[in-house]
Protein backbone atom coordinates (compact mmCIF):
# COMPACT_ATOMS: atom_id res chain seq x y z
CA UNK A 1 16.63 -4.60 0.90
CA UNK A 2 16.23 -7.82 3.08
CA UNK A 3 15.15 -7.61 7.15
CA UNK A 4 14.46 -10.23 9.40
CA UNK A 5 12.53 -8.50 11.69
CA UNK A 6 9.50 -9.60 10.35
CA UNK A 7 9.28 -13.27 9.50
CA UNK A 8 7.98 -14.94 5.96
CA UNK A 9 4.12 -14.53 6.50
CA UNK A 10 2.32 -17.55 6.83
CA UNK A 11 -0.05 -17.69 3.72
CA UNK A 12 -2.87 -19.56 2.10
CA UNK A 13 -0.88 -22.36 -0.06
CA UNK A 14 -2.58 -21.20 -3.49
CA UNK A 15 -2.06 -17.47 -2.67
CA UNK A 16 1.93 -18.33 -1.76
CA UNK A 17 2.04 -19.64 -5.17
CA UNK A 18 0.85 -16.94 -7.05
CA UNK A 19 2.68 -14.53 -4.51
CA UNK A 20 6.25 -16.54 -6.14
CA UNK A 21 5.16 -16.87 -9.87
CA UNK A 22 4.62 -12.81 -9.59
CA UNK A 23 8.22 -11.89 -8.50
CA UNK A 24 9.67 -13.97 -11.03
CA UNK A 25 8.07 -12.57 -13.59
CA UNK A 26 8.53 -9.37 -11.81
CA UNK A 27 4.81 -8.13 -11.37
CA UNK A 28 4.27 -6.01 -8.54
CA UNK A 29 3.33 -7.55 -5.15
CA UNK A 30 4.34 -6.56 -1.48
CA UNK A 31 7.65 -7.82 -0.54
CA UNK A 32 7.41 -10.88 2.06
CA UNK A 33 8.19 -8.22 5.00
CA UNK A 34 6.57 -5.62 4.14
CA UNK A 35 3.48 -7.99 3.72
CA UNK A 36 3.89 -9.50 7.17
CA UNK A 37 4.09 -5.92 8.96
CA UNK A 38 0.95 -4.91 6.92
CA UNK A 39 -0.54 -8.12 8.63
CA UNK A 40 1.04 -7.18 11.80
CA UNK A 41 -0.96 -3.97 11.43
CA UNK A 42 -4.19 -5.78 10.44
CA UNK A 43 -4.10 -7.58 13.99
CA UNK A 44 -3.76 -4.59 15.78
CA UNK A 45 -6.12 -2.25 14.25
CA UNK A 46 -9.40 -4.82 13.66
CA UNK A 47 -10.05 -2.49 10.53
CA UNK A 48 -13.58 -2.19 8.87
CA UNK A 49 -12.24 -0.77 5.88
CA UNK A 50 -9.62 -0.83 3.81
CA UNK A 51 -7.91 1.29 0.96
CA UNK A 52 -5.37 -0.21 -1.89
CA UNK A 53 -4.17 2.05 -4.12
CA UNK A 54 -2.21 0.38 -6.70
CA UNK A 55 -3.87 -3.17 -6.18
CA UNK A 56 -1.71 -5.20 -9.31
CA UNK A 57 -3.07 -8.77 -9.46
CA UNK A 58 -4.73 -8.21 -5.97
CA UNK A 59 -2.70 -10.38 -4.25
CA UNK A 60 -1.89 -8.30 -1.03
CA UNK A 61 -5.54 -7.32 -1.33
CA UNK A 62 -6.02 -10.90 -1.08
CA UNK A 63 -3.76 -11.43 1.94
CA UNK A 64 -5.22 -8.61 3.81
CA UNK A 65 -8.82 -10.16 2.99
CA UNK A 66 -7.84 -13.76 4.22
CA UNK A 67 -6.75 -12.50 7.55
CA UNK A 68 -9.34 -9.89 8.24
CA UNK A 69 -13.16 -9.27 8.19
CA UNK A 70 -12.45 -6.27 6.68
CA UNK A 71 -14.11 -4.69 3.40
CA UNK A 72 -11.45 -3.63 0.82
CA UNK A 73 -11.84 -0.92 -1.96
CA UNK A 74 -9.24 -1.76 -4.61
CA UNK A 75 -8.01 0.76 -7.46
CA UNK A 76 -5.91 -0.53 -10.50
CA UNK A 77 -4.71 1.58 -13.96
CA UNK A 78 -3.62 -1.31 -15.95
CA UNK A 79 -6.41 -3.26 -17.23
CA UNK A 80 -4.96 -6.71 -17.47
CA UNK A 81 -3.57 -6.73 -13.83
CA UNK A 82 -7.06 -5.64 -12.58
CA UNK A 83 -8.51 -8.66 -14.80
CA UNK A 84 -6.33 -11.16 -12.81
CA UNK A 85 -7.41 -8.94 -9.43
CA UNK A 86 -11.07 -9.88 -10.44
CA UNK A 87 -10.26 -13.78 -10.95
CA UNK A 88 -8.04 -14.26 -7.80
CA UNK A 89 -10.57 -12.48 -5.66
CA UNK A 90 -13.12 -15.08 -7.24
CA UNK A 91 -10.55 -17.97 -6.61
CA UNK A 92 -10.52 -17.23 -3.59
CA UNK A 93 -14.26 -16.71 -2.34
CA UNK A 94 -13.43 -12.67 -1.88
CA UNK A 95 -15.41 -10.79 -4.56
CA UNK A 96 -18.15 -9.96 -2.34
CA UNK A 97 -15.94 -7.78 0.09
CA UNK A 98 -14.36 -5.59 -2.68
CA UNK A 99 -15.30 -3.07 -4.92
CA UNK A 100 -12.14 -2.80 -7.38
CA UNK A 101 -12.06 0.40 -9.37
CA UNK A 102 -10.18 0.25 -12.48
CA UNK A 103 -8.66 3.37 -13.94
CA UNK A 104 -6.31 6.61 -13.01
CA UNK A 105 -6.67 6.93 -8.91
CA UNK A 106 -5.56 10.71 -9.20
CA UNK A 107 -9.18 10.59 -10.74
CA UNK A 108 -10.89 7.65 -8.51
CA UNK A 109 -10.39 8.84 -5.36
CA UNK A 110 -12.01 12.55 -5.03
CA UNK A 111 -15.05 10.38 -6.00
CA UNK A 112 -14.86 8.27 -3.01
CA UNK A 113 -16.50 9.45 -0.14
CA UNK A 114 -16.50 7.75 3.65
CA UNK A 115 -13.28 7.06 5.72
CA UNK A 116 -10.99 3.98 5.98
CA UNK A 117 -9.03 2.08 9.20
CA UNK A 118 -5.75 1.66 6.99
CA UNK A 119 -4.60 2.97 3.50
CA UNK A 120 -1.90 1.50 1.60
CA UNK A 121 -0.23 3.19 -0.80
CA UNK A 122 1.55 0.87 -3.69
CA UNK A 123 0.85 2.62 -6.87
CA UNK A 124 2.63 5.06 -9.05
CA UNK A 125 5.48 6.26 -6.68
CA UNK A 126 5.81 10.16 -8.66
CA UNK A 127 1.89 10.07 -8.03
CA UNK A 128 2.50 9.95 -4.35
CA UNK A 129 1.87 13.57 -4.05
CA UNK A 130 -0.76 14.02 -5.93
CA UNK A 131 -2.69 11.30 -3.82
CA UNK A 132 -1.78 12.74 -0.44
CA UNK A 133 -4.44 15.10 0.23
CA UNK A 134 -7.24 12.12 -0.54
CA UNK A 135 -5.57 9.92 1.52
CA UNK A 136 -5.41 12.03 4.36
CA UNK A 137 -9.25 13.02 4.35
CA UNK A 138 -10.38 9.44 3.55
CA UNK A 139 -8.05 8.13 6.56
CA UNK A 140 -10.32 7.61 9.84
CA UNK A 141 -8.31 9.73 13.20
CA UNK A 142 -6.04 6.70 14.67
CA UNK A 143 -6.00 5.22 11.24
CA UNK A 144 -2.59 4.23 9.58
CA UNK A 145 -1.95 5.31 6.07
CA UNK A 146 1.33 2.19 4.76
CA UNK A 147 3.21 4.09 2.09
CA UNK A 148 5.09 1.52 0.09
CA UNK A 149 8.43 1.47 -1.70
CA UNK A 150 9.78 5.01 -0.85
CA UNK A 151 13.81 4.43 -0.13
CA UNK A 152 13.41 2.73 -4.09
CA UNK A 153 17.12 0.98 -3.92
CA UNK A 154 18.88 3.71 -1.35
CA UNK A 155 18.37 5.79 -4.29
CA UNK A 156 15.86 8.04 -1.97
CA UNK A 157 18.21 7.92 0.56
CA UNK A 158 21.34 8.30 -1.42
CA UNK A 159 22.66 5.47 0.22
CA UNK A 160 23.25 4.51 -3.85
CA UNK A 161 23.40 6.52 -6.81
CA UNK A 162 20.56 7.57 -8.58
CA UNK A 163 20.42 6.58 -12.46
CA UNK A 164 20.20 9.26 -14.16
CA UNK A 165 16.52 8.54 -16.03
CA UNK A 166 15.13 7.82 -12.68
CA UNK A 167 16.36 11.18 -10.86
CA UNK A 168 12.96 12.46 -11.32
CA UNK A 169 11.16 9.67 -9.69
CA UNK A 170 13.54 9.92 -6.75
CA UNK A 171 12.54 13.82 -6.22
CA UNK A 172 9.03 13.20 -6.75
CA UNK A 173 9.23 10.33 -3.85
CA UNK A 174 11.46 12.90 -1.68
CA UNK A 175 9.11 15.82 -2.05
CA UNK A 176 6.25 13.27 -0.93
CA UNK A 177 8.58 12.01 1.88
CA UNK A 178 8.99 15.51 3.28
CA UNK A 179 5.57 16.44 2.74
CA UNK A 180 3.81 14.00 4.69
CA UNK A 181 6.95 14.07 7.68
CA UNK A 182 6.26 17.55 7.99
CA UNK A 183 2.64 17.05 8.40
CA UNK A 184 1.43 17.48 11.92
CA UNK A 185 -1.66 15.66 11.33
CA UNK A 186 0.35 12.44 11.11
CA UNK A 187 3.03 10.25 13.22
CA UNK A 188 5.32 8.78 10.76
CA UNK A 189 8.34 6.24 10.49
CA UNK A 190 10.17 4.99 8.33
CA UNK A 191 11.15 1.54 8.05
CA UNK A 192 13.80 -0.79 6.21
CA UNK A 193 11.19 -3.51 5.08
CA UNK A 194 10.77 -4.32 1.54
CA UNK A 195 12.42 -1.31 -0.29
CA UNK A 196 10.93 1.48 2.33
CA UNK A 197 8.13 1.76 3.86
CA UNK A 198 6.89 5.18 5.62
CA UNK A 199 4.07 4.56 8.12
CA UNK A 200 2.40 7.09 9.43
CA UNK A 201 -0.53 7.16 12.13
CA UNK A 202 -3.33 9.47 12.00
CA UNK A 203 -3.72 11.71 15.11
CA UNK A 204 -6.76 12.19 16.75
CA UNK A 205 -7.81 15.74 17.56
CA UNK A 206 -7.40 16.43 21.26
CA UNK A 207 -11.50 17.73 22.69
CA UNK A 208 -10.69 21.39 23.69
């Protein structure tokens, strides 16, 4: 899905590089406008913390890092993606501002305890659900949870037809969709960058 609205973001030479070599060999990384809106959000919301869930090689960890003073908790499943994670946030001087947990984050994150300025939401799409709930109590009031990849080729949508061994994926991401629309807790949209992403804002509870 390609939008202009948001221009190439301007990057650190090495990490453009790496950014490149991971979509051709197709290795998961935020698409070029989806990654300049997260940094669009960065600017506005001067966040202390930050969540990844689904951090790959670390490279949009990495981007967020560079262009904040932000502390980042990281969680990656597959073992030799969070080994590169480790050695790009050494390459680039960032190891001290994140704790990366490695491992399944249905399981990491009822362990993690404190509240975050922005969450965003890259890993297993049919997890979605299952991640919700921590997501929403870890996510500060006025906090913006950045849920990544949920129109999946208009298949979400059905803007294009589903195949049929991904059907199942699609209604996990649509039950997730509705879920956290429906939730009054939360302002979302949904926007065409990258293949979808659903942004929603944490309200803050009105003093009675």
């Amino acid at each position: 899905m390609e939008n202009n609205i948001f221009p190439r973001p301007r990057l650190d030479a090495r990490l453009s590089a790496l950014r490149e070599r991971a979509k051709e060999v197709r290795d998961p990384t935020a698409a070029d406008d989806t990654l300049q809106y997260i940094l669009f959000t960065l600017e506005q919301l001067n966040p202390a913390r930050i969540l990844e869930i689904g951090a790959a090689e670390g490279l949009t960890s990495c981007a967020m890092l560079l262009n904040s003073r932000a502390e980042l908790t990281a969680i990656e499943l597959d073992a030799s993606r969070a080994a590169k994670a480790r050695g790009n946030f050494d390459l680039f001087g960032l190891s001290k501002r994140v704790t990366l947990h490695e491992g399944d984050a249905g399981e990491i994150l009822p362990m993690i305890e404190g509240s975050y300025d922005l969450i965003f939401l890259d890993g297993p799409k049919v997890q979605y659900n299952r991640y919700f709930p921590d997501c929403k109590r870890l996510l500060r009031e006025g906090g913006v949870l950045l849920s990544d990849d949920v129109f999946l080729y208009g298949w979400v949508s059905g803007e294009a037809e589903t195949p049929k061994k991904r059907r199942m994926l699609v209604e996990h991401i649509r039950e997730y969709l509705a879920a956290l629309c429906a939730d009054k807790d939360f302002i979302t949209s949904l926007l065409p960058l990258g293949e979808g992403l659903a942004v929603s804002v944490k309200r803050k509870r009105r003093i009675k």
